[in-house]
PDB file of N, CA and C in Angstrom:
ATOM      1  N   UNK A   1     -99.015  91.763-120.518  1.00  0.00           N
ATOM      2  CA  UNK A   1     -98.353  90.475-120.629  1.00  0.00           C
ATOM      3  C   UNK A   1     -97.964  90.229-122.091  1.00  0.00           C
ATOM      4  N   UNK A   2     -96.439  89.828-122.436  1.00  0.00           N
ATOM      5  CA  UNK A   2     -95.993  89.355-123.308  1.00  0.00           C
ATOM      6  C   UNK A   2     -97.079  88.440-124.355  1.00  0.00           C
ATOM      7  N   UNK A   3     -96.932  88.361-125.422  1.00  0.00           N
ATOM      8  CA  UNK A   3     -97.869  87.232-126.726  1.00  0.00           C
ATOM      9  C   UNK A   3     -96.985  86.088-126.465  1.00  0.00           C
ATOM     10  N   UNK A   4     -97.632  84.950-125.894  1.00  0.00           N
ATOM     11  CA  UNK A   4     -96.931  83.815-126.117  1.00  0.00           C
ATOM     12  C   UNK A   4     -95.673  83.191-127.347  1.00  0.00           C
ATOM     13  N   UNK A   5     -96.361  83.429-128.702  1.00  0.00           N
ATOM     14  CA  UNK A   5     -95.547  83.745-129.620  1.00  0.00           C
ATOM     15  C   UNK A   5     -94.408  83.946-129.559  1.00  0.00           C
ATOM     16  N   UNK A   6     -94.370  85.601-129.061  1.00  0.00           N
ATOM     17  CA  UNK A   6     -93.175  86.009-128.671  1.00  0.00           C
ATOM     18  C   UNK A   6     -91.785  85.364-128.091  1.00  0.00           C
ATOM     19  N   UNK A   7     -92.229  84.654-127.329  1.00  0.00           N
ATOM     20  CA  UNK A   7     -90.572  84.152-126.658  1.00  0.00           C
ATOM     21  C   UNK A   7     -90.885  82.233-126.676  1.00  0.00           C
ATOM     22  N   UNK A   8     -91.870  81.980-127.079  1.00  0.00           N
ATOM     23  CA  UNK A   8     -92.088  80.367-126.977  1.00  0.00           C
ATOM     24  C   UNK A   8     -91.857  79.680-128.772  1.00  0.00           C
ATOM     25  N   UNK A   9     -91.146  79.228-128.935  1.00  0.00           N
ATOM     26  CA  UNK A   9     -90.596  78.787-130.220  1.00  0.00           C
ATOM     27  C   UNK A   9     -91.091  77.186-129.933  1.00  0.00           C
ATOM     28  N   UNK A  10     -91.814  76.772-131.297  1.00  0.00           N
ATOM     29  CA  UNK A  10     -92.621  75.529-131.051  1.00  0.00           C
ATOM     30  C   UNK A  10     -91.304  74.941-131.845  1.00  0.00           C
ATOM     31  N   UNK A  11     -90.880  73.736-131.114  1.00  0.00           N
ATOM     32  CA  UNK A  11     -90.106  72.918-132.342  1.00  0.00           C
ATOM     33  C   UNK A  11     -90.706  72.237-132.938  1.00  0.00           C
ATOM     34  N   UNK A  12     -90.075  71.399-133.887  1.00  0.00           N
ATOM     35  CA  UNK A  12     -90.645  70.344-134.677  1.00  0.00           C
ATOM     36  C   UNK A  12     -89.655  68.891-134.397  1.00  0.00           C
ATOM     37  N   UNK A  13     -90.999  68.102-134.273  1.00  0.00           N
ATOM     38  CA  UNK A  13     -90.560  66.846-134.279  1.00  0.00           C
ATOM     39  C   UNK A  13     -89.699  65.910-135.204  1.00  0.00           C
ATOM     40  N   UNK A  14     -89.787  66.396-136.541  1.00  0.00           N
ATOM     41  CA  UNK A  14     -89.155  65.183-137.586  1.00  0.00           C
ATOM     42  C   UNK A  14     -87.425  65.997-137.375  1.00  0.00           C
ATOM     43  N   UNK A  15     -87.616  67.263-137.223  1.00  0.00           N
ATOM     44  CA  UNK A  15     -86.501  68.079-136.713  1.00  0.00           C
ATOM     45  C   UNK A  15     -85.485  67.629-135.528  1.00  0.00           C
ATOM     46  N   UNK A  16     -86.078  67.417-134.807  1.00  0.00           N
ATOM     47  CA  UNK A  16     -86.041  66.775-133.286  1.00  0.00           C
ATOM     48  C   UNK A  16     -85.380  65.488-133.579  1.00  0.00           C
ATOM     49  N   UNK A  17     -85.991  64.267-134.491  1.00  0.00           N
ATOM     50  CA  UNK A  17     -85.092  63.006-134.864  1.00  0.00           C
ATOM     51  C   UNK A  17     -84.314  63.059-135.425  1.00  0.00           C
ATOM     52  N   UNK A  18     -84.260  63.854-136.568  1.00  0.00           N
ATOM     53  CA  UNK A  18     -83.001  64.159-137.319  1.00  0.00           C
ATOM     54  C   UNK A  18     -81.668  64.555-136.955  1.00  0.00           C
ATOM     55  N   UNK A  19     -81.889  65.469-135.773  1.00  0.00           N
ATOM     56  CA  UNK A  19     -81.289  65.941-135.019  1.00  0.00           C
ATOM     57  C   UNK A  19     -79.859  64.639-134.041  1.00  0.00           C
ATOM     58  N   UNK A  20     -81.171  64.180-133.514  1.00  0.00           N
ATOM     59  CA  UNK A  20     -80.810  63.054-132.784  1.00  0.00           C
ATOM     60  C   UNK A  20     -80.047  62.067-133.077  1.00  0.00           C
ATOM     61  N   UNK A  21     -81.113  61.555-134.696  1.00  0.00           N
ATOM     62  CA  UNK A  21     -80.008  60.493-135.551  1.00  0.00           C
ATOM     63  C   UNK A  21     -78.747  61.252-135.606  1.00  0.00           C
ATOM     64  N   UNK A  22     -78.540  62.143-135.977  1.00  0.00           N
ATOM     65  CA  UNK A  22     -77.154  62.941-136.123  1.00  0.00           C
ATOM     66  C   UNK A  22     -75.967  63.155-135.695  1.00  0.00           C
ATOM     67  N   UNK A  23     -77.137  62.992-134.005  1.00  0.00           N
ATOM     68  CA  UNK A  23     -76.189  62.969-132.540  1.00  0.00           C
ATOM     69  C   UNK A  23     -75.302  61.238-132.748  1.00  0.00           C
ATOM     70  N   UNK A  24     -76.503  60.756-132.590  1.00  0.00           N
ATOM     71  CA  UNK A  24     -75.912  59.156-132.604  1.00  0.00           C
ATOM     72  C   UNK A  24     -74.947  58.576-133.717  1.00  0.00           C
ATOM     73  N   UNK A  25     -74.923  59.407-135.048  1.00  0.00           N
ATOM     74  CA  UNK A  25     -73.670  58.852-135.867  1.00  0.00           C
ATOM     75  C   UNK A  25     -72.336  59.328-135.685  1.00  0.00           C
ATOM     76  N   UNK A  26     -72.411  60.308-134.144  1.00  0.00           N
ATOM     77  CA  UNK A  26     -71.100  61.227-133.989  1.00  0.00           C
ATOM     78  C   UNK A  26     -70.103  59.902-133.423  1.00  0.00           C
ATOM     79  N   UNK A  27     -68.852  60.020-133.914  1.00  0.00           N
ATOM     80  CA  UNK A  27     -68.008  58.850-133.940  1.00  0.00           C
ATOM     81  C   UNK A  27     -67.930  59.154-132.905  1.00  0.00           C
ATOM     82  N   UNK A  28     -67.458  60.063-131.916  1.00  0.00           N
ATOM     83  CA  UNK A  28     -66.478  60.219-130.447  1.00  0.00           C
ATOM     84  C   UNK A  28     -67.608  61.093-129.301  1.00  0.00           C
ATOM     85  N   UNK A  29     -67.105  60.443-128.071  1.00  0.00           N
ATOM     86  CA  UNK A  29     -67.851  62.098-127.036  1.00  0.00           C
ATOM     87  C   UNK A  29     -67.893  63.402-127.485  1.00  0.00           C
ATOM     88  N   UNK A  30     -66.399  63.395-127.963  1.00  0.00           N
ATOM     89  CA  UNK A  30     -66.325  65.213-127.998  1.00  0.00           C
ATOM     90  C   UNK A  30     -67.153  65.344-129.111  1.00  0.00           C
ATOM     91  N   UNK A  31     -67.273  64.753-130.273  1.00  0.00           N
ATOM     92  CA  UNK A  31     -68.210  65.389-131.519  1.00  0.00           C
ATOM     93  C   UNK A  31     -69.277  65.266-131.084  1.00  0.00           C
ATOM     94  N   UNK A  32     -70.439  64.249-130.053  1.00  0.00           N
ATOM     95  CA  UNK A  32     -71.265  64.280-129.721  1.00  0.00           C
ATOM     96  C   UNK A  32     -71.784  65.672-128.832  1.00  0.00           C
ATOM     97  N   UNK A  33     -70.415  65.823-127.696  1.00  0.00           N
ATOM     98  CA  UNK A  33     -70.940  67.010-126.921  1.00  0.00           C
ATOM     99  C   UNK A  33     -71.207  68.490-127.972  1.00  0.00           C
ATOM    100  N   UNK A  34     -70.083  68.762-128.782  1.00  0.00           N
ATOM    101  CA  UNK A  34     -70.414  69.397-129.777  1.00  0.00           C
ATOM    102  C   UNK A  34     -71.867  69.690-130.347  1.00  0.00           C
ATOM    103  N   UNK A  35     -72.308  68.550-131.437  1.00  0.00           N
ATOM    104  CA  UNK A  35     -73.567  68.191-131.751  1.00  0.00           C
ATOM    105  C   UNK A  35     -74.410  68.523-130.847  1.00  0.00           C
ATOM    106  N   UNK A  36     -74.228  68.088-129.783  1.00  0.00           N
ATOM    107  CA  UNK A  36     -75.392  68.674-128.568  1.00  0.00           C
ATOM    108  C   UNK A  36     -75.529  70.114-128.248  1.00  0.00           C
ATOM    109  N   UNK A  37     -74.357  70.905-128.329  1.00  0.00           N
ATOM    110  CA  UNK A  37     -74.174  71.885-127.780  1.00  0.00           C
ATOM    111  C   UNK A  37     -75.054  73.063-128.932  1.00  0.00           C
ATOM    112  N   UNK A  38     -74.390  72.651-129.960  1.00  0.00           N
ATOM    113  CA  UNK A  38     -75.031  73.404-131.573  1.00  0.00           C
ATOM    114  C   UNK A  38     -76.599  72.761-131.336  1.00  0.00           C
ATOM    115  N   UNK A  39     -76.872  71.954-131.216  1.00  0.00           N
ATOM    116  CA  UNK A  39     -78.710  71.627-131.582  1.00  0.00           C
ATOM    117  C   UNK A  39     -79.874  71.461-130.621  1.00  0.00           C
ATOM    118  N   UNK A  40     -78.551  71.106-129.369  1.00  0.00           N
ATOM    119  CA  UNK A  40     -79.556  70.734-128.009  1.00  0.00           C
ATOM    120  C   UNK A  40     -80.426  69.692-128.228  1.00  0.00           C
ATOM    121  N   UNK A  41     -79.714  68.410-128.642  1.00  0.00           N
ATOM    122  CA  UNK A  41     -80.259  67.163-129.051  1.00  0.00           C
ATOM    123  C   UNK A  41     -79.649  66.131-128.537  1.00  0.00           C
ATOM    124  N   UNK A  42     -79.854  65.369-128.213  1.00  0.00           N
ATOM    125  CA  UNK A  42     -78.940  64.034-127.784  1.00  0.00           C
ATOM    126  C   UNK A  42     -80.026  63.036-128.265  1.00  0.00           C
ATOM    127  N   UNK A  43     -79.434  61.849-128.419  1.00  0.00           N
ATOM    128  CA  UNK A  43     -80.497  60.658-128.627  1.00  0.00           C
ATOM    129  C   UNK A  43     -81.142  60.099-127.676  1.00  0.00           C
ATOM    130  N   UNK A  44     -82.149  59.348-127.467  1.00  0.00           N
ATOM    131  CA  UNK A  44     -82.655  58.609-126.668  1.00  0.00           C
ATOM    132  C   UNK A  44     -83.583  57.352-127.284  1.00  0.00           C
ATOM    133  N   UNK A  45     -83.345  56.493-126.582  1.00  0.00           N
ATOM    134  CA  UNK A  45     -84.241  55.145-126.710  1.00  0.00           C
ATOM    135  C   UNK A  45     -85.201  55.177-127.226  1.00  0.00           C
ATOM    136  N   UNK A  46     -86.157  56.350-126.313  1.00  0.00           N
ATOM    137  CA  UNK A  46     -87.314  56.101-126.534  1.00  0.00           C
ATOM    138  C   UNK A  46     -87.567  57.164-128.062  1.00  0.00           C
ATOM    139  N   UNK A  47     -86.646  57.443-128.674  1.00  0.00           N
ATOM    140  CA  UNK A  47     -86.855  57.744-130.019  1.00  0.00           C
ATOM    141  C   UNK A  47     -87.163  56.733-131.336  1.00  0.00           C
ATOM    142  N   UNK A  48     -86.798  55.536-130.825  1.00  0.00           N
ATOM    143  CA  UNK A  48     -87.175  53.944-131.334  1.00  0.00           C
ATOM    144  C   UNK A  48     -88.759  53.774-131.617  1.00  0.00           C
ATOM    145  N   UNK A  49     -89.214  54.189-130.439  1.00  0.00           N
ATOM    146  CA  UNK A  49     -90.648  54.216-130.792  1.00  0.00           C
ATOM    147  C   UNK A  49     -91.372  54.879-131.636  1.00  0.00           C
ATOM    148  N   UNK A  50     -92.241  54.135-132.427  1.00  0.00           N
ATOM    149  CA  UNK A  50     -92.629  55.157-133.772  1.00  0.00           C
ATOM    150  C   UNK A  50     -93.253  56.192-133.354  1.00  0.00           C
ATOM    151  N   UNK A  51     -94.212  56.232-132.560  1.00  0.00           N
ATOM    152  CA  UNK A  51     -95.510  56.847-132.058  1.00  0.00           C
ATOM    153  C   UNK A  51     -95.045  57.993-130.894  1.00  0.00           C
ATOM    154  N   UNK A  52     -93.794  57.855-130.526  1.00  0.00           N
ATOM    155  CA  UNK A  52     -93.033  58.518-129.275  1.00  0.00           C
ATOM    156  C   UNK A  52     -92.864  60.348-129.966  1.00  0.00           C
ATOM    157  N   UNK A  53     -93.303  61.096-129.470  1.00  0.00           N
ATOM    158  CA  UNK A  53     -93.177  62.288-130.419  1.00  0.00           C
ATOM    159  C   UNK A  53     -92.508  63.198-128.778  1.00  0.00           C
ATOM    160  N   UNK A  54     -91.000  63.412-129.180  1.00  0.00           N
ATOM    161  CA  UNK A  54     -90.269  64.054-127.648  1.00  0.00           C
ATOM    162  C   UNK A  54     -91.212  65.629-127.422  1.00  0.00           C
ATOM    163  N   UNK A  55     -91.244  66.039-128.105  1.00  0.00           N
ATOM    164  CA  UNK A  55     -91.526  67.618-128.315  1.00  0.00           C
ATOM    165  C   UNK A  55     -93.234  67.276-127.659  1.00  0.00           C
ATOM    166  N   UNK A  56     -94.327  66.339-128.163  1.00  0.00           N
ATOM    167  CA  UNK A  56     -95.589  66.923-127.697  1.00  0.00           C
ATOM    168  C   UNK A  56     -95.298  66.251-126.601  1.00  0.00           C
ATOM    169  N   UNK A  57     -94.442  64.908-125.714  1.00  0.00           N
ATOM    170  CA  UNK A  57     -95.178  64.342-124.702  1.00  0.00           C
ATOM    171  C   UNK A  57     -93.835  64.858-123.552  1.00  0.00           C
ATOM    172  N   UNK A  58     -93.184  66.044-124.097  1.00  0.00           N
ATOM    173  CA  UNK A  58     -92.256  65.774-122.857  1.00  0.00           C
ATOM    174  C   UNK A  58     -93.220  67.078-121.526  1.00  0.00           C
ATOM    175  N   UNK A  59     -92.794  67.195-120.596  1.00  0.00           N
ATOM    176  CA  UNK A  59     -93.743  67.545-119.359  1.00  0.00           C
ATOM    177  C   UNK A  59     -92.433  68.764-118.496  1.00  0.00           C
ATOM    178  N   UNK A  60     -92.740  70.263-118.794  1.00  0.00           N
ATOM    179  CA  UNK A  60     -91.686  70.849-118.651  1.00  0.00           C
ATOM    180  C   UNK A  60     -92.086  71.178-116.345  1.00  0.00           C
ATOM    181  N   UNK A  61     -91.562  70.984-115.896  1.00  0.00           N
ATOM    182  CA  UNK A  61     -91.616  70.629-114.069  1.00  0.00           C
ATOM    183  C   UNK A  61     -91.463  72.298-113.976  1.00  0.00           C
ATOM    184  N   UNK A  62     -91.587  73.211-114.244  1.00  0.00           N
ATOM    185  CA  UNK A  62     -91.726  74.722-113.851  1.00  0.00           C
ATOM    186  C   UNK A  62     -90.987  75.124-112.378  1.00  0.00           C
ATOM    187  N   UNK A  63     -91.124  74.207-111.228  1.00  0.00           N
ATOM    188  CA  UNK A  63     -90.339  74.406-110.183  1.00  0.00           C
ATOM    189  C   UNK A  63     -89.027  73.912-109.966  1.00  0.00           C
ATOM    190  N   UNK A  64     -88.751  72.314-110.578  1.00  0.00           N
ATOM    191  CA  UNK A  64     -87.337  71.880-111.001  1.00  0.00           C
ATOM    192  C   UNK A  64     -86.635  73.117-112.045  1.00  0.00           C
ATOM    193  N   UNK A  65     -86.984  73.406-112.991  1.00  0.00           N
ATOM    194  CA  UNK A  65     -86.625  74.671-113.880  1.00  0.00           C
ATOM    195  C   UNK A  65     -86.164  75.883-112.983  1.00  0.00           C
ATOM    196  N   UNK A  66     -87.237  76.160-112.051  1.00  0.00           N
ATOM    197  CA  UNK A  66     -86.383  77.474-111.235  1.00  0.00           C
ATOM    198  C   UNK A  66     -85.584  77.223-110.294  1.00  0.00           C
ATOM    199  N   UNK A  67     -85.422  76.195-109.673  1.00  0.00           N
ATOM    200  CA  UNK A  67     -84.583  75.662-108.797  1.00  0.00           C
ATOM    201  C   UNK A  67     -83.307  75.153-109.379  1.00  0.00           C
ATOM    202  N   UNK A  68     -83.113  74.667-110.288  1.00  0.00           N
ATOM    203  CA  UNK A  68     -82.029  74.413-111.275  1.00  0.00           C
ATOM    204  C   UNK A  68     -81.039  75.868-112.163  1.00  0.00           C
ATOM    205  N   UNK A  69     -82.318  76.741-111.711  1.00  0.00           N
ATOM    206  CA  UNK A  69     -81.875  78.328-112.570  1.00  0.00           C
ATOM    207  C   UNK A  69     -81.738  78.678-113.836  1.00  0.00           C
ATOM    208  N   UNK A  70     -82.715  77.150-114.526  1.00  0.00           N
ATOM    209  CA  UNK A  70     -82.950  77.303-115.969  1.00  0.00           C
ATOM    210  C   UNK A  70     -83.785  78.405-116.737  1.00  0.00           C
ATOM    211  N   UNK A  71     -85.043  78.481-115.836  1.00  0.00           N
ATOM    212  CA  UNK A  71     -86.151  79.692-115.791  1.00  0.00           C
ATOM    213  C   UNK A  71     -86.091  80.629-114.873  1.00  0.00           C
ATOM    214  N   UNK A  72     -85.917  81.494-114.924  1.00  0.00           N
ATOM    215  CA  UNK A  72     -86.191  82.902-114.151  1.00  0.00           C
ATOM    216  C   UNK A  72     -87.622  83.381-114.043  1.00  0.00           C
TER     217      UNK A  72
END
């Protein structure tokens, strides 16, 4: 079996907002979809919250993922 290491890339959170703020100063859709497309970030609400950290509390569904054909 593969080293976790190997193919699991931990992001970072202050990364993750920055990101986001970034998304949200895009003047138009298309620069936004852009922005998204390059960082795989979009903003969300609950980025408002100080304490809200996307990366440790998000909850990856392993069977929605293969059914969607995100994970193999």
């Amino acid at each position: 079996m593969e080293n976790m290491d190997d193919w699991f890339i931990t992001q970072n959170s202050n990364e993750h907002r920055q990101n986001a703020l970034g998304w949200r100063r895009c003047n138009s859709d298309a620069s936004q979809n852009r922005f998204a497309k390059q960082t795989g970030v979009r903003w969300s609400e609950l980025l408002r919250l100080p304490y809200f950290d996307p990366i440790m509390f998000t909850i990856v569904d392993p069977m929605h993922c293969l059914f969607l054909g995100i994970a193999r």
